[in-house]
Protein backbone atom coordinates (compact mmCIF):
# COMPACT_ATOMS: atom_id res chain seq x y z
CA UNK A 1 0.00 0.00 0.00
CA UNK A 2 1.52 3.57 -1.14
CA UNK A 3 0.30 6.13 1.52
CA UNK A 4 -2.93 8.66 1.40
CA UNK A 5 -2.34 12.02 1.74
CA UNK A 6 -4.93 14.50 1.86
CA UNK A 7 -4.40 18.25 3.11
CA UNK A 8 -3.06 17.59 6.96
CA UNK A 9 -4.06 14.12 6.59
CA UNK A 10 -1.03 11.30 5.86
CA UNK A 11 -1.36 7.71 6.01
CA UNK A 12 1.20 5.12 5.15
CA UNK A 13 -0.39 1.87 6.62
CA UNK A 14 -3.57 0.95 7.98
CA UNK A 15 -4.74 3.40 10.60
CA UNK A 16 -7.75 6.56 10.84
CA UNK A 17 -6.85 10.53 11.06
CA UNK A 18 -9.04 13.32 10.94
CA UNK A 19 -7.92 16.98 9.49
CA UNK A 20 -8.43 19.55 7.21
CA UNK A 21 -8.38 20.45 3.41
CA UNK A 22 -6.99 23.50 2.88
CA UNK A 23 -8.85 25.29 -0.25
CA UNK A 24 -6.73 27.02 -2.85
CA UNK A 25 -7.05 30.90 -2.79
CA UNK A 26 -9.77 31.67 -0.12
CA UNK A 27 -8.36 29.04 2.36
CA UNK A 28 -11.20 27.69 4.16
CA UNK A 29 -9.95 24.19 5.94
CA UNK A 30 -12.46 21.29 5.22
CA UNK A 31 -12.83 18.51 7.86
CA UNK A 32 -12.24 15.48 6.59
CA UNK A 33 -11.35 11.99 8.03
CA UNK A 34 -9.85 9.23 6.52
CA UNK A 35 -10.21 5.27 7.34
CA UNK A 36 -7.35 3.04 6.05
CA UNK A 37 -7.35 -0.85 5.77
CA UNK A 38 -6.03 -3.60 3.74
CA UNK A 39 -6.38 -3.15 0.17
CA UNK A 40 -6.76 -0.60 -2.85
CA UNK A 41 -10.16 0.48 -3.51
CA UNK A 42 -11.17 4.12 -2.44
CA UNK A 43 -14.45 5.51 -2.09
CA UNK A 44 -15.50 9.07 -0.90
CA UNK A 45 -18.04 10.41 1.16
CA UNK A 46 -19.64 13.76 0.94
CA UNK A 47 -22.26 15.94 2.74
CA UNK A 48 -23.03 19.62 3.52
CA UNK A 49 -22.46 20.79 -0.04
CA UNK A 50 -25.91 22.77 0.53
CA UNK A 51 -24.86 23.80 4.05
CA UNK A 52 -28.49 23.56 5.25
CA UNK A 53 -29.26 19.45 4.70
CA UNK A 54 -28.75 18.33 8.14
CA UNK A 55 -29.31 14.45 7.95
CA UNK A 56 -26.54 13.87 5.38
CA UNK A 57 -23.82 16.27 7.17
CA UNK A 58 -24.95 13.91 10.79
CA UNK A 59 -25.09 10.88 9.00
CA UNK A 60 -21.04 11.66 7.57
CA UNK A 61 -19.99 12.96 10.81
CA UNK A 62 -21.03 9.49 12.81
CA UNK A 63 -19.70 7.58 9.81
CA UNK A 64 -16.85 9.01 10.36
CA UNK A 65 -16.54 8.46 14.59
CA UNK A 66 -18.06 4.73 13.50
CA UNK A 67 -15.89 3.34 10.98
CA UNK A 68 -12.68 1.64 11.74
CA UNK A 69 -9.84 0.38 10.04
CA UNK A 70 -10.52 -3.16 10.95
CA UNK A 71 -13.13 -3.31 9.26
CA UNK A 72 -12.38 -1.64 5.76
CA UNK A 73 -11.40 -3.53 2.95
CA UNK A 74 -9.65 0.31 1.44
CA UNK A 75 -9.58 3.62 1.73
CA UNK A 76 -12.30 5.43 2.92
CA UNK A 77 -12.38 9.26 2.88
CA UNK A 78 -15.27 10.94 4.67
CA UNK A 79 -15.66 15.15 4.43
CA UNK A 80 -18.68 15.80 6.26
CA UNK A 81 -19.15 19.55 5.74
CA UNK A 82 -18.09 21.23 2.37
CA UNK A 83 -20.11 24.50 2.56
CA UNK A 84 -18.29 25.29 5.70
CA UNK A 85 -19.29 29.18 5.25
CA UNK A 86 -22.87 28.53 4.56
CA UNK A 87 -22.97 25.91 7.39
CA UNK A 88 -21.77 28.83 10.15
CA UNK A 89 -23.74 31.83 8.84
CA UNK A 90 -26.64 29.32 7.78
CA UNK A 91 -27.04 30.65 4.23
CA UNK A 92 -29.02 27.27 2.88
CA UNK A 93 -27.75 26.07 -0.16
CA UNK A 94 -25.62 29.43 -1.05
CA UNK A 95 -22.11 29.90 -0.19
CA UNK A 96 -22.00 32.92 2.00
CA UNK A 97 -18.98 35.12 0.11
CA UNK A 98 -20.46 34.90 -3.38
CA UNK A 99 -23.67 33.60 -3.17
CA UNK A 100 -23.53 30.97 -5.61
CA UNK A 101 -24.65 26.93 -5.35
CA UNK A 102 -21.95 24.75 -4.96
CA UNK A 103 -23.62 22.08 -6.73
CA UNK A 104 -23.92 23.57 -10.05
CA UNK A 105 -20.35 24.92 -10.34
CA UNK A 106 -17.95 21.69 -10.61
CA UNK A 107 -15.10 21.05 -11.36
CA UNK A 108 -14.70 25.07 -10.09
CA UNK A 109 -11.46 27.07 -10.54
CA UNK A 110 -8.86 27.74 -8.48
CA UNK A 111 -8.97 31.64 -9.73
CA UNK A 112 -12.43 31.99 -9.64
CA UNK A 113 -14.98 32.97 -6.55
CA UNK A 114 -15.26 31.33 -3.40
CA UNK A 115 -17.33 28.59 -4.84
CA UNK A 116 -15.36 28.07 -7.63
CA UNK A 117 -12.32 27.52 -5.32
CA UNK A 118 -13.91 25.04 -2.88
CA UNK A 119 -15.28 23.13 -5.71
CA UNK A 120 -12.13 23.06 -7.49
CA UNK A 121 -10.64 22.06 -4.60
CA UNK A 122 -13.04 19.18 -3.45
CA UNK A 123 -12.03 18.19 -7.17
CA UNK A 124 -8.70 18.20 -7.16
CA UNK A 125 -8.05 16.93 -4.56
CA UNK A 126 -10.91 14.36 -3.24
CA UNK A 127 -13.13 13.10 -6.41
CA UNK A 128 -10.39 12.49 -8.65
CA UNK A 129 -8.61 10.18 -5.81
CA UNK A 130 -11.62 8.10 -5.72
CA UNK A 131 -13.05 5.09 -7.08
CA UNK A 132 -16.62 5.37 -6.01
CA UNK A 133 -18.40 8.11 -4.56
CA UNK A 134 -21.40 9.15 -2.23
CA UNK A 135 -22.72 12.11 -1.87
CA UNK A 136 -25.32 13.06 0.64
CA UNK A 137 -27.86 15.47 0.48
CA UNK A 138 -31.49 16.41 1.67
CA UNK A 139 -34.49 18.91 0.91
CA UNK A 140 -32.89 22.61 1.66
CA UNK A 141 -34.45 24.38 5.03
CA UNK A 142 -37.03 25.33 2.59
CA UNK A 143 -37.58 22.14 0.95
CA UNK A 144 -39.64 19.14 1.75
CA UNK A 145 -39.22 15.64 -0.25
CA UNK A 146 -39.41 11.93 -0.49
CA UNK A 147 -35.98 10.00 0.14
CA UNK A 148 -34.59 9.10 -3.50
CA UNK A 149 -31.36 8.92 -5.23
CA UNK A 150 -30.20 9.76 -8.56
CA UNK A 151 -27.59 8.25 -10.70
CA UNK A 152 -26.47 9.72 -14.16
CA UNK A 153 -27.49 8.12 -17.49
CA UNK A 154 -25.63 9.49 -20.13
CA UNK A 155 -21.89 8.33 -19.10
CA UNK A 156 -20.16 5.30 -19.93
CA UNK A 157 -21.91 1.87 -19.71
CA UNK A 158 -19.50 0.79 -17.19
CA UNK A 159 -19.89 3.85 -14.87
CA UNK A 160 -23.89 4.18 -15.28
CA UNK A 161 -24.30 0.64 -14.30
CA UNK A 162 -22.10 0.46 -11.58
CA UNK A 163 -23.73 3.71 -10.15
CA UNK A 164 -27.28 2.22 -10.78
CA UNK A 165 -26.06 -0.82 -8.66
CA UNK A 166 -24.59 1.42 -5.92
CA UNK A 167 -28.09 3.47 -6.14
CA UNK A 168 -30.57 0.08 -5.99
CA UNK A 169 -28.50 -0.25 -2.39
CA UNK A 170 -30.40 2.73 -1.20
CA UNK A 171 -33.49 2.14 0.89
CA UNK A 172 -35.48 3.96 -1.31
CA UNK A 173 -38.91 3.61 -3.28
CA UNK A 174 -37.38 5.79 -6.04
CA UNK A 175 -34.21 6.42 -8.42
CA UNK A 176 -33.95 9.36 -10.66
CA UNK A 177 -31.56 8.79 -13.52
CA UNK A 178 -30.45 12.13 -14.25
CA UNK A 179 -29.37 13.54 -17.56
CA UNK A 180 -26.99 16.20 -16.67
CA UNK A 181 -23.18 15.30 -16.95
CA UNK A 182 -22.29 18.91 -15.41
CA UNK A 183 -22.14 21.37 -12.89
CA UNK A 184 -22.71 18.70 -9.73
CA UNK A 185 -20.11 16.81 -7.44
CA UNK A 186 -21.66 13.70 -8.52
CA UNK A 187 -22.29 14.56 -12.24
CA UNK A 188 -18.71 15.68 -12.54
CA UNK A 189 -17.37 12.69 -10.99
CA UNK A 190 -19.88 10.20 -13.28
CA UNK A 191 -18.05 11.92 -16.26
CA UNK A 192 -14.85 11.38 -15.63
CA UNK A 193 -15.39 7.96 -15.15
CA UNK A 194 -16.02 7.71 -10.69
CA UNK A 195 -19.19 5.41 -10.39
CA UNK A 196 -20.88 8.54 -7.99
CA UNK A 197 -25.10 9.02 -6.77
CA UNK A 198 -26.43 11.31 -4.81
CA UNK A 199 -28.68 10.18 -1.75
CA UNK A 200 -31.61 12.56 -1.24
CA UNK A 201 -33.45 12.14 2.66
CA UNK A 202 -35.08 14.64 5.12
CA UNK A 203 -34.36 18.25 4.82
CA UNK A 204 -36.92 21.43 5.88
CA UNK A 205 -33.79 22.29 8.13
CA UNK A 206 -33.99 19.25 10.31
CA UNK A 207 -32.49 16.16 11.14
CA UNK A 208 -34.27 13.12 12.68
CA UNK A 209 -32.37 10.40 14.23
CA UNK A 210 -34.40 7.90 12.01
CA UNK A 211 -33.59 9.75 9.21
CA UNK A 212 -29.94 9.65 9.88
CA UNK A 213 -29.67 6.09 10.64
CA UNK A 214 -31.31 5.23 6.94
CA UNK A 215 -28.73 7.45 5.39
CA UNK A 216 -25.89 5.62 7.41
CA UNK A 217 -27.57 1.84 6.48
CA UNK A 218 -27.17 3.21 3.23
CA UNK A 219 -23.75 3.85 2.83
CA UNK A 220 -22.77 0.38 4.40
CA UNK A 221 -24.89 -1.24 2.52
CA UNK A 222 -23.35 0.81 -0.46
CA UNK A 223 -19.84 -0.33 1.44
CA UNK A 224 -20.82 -4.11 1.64
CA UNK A 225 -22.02 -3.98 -2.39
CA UNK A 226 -18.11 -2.49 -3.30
CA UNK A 227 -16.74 -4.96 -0.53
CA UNK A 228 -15.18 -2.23 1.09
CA UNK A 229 -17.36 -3.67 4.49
CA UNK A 230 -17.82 -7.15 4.80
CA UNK A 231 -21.38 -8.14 3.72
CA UNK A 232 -22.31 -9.66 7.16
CA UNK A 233 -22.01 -6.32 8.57
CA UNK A 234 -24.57 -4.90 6.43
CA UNK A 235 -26.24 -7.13 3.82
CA UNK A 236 -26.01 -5.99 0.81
CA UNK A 237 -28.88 -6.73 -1.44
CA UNK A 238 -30.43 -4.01 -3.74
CA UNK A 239 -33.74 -2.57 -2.38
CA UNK A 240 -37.49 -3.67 -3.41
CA UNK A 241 -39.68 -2.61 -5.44
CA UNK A 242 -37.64 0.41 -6.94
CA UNK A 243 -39.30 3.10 -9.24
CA UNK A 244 -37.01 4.13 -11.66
CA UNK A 245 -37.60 7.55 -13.05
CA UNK A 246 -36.17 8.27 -16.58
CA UNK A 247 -37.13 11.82 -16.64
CA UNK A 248 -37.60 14.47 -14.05
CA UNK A 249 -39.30 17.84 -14.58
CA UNK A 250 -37.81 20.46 -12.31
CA UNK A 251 -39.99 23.64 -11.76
CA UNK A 252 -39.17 27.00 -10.77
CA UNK A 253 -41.25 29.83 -9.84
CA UNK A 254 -42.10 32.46 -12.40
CA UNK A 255 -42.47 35.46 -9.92
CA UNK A 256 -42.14 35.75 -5.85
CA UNK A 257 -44.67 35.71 -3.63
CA UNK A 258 -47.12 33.23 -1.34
CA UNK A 259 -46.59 29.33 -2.00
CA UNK A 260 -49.35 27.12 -1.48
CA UNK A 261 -48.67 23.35 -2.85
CA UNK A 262 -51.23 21.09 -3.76
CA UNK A 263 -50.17 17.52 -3.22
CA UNK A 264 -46.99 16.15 -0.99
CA UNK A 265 -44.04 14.44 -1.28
CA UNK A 266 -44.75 10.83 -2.75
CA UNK A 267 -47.89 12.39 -4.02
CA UNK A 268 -49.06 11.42 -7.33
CA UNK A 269 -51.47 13.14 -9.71
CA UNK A 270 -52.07 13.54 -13.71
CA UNK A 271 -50.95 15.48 -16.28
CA UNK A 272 -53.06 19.26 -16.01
CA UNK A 273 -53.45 18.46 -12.29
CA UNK A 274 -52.57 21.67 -9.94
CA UNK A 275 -49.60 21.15 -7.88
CA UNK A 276 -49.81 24.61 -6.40
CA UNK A 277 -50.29 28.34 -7.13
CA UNK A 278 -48.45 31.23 -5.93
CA UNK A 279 -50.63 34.25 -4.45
CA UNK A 280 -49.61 37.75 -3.64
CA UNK A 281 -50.18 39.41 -0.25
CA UNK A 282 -53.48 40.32 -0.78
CA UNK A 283 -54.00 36.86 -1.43
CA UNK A 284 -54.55 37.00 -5.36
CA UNK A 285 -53.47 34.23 -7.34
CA UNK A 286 -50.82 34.72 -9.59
CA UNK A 287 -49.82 31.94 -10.90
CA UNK A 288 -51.15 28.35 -11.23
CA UNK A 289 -48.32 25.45 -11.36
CA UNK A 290 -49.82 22.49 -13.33
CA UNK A 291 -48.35 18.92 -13.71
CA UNK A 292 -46.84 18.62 -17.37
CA UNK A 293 -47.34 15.12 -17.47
CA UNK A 294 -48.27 12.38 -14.82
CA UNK A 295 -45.90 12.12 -12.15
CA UNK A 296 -44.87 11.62 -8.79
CA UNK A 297 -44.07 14.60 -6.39
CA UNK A 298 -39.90 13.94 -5.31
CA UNK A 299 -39.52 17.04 -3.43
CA UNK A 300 -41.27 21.30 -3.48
CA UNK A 301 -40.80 24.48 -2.04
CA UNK A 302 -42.34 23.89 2.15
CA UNK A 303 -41.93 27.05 3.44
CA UNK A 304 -44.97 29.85 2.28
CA UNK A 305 -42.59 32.41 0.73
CA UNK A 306 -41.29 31.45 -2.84
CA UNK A 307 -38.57 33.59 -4.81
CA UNK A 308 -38.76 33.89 -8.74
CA UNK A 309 -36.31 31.39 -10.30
CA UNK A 310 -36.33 29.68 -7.49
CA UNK A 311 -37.25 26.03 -6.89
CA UNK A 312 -41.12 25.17 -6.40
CA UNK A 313 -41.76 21.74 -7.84
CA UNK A 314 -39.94 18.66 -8.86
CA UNK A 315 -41.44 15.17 -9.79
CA UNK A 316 -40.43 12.13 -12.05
CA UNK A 317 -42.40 11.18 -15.20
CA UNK A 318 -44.80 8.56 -15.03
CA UNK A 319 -45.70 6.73 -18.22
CA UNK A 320 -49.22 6.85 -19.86
């Protein structure tokens, strides 16, 4: 085994250290710990890209107590909070200093904004070092939604299948294969060839210990699949019953002003069905959000004030 080294962090056997990633140019330090056994597969763990989704940044931070070297078969590399200025001013998905979303600016640049740095950065020095990759999410603080996870389609046969394989892990009733190769963690790492999903569970600016124990089963499950974790520490068959969504519509709102949704997370309904309308305050409606085709509800806008551009709705295509 050569040794790991990643910002403060260097490993030449087996053995566990936590420090920090030092980002290029605006040099915030990212925590990150690293868990080092016998063998050469590596796989990377991510949360708090949106600084706001509180089960997946728990969930990475008790991986990361939890895990031992004993018991993985690799390298395991956990950063549990990436949006570290977000996270401490609580800015939601936005990094505070420029404002922008972290998760539609990979692979960044190391002269460019904030953002652009930490992505390039995360990059650099974290994504290309892995084999496989999680990446955990959940609704924003303004955002309510069903768990899911998404995998990318349009990559190469190899990657898209093995990502599908690592996504069927997740206990789920629902997969999104997305379509974009770009501008995501996971996306970015799909395209260069890192099998890589994105676990979506919880969010409205919570975390529920339920909630955070699914996203944990998930990753050792995910773990035992790659046989980085031996299988009788968390059995690794796929999940049941698995609707797999080819095409998602994503929504945003047309103008600001009062949100009032129509159906829930999980929800389904028919093509031309309302799924909400925005009002102003004097309680005039505005605008009338109608279902493009039939669907099923993945995740909306919670919270009763919605911005223009903004999110509102988002559900996968049904056929018929």
């Amino acid at each position: 085994m050569g040794k790991v080294k990643i910002g403060t962090i260097e490993i030449h056997e087996k053995g566990k250290k936590s420090g920090f990633l030092r980002v290029e140019g605006c040099g915030y330090e990212l925590p990150v710990t690293v868990i080092r056994g016998c063998g050469d597969k590596s796989v990377l763990i991510t949360a708090g890209i949106h600084s706001a989704e509180y089960v997946g940044i728990q969930a990475a931070v008790e991986l990361a107590e939890e895990l031992t070297p004993e018991q993985v078969r690799g390298t395991v590399i956990i950063a549990p909070l990436i949006n570290v200025s977000g996270f401490t001013r609580r800015t939601m998905s936005m990094v505070y200093e420029d404002q922008k979303n972290l998760n539609r600016e990979f692979p960044g640049a190391v002269g460019g904004t904030t953002a652009q740095q930490i992505c390039h950065t995360v990059a650099t020095e974290l994504i290309q070092k892995a084999d496989y990759y999680i990446d955990l999410h959940s609704g924003d603080g303004y955002e309510a939604l069903c768990p899911y996870a998404y995998y990318v389609g349009p990559v190469e046969k190899s990657v898209r299948d093995q990502a599908f394989q690592m996504a069927r892990r997740v206990k789920a009733g629902f997969l999104v294969e997305s379509q974009c190769t770009a501008g995501g963690a996971y996306n970015y790492a799909n395209a260069i060839g890192i099998p890589s999903i994105l676990i979506e569970r919880g969010g409205q600016g919570i975390w529920r210990r339920d909630e955070v124990d699914l996203d944990k089963e998930d990753v050792r499950r995910i773990l035992a699949y790659l046989r980085v974790l031996p299988e009788d520490s968390q059995p690794a068959q796929p999940a049941e019953d698995q609707v797999v969504f080819k095409e998602a519509i994503y929504e945003s709102a047309p103008l600001s002003g009062c949100w009032y949704p129509a159906f829930q997370p999980g929800d389904r309904f028919q093509k031309g069905d309302i799924l909400g309308e925005i009002r102003d305050y004097f309680g005039k409606t505005t605008h009338i959000c109608r279902a493009q085709a039939n669907g099923m509800l993945l995740y909306q806008v919670s919270s009763l004030a919605i911005l223009k551009d903004g999110p509102m709705v988002t559900y996968g295509v049904l056929p018929g």
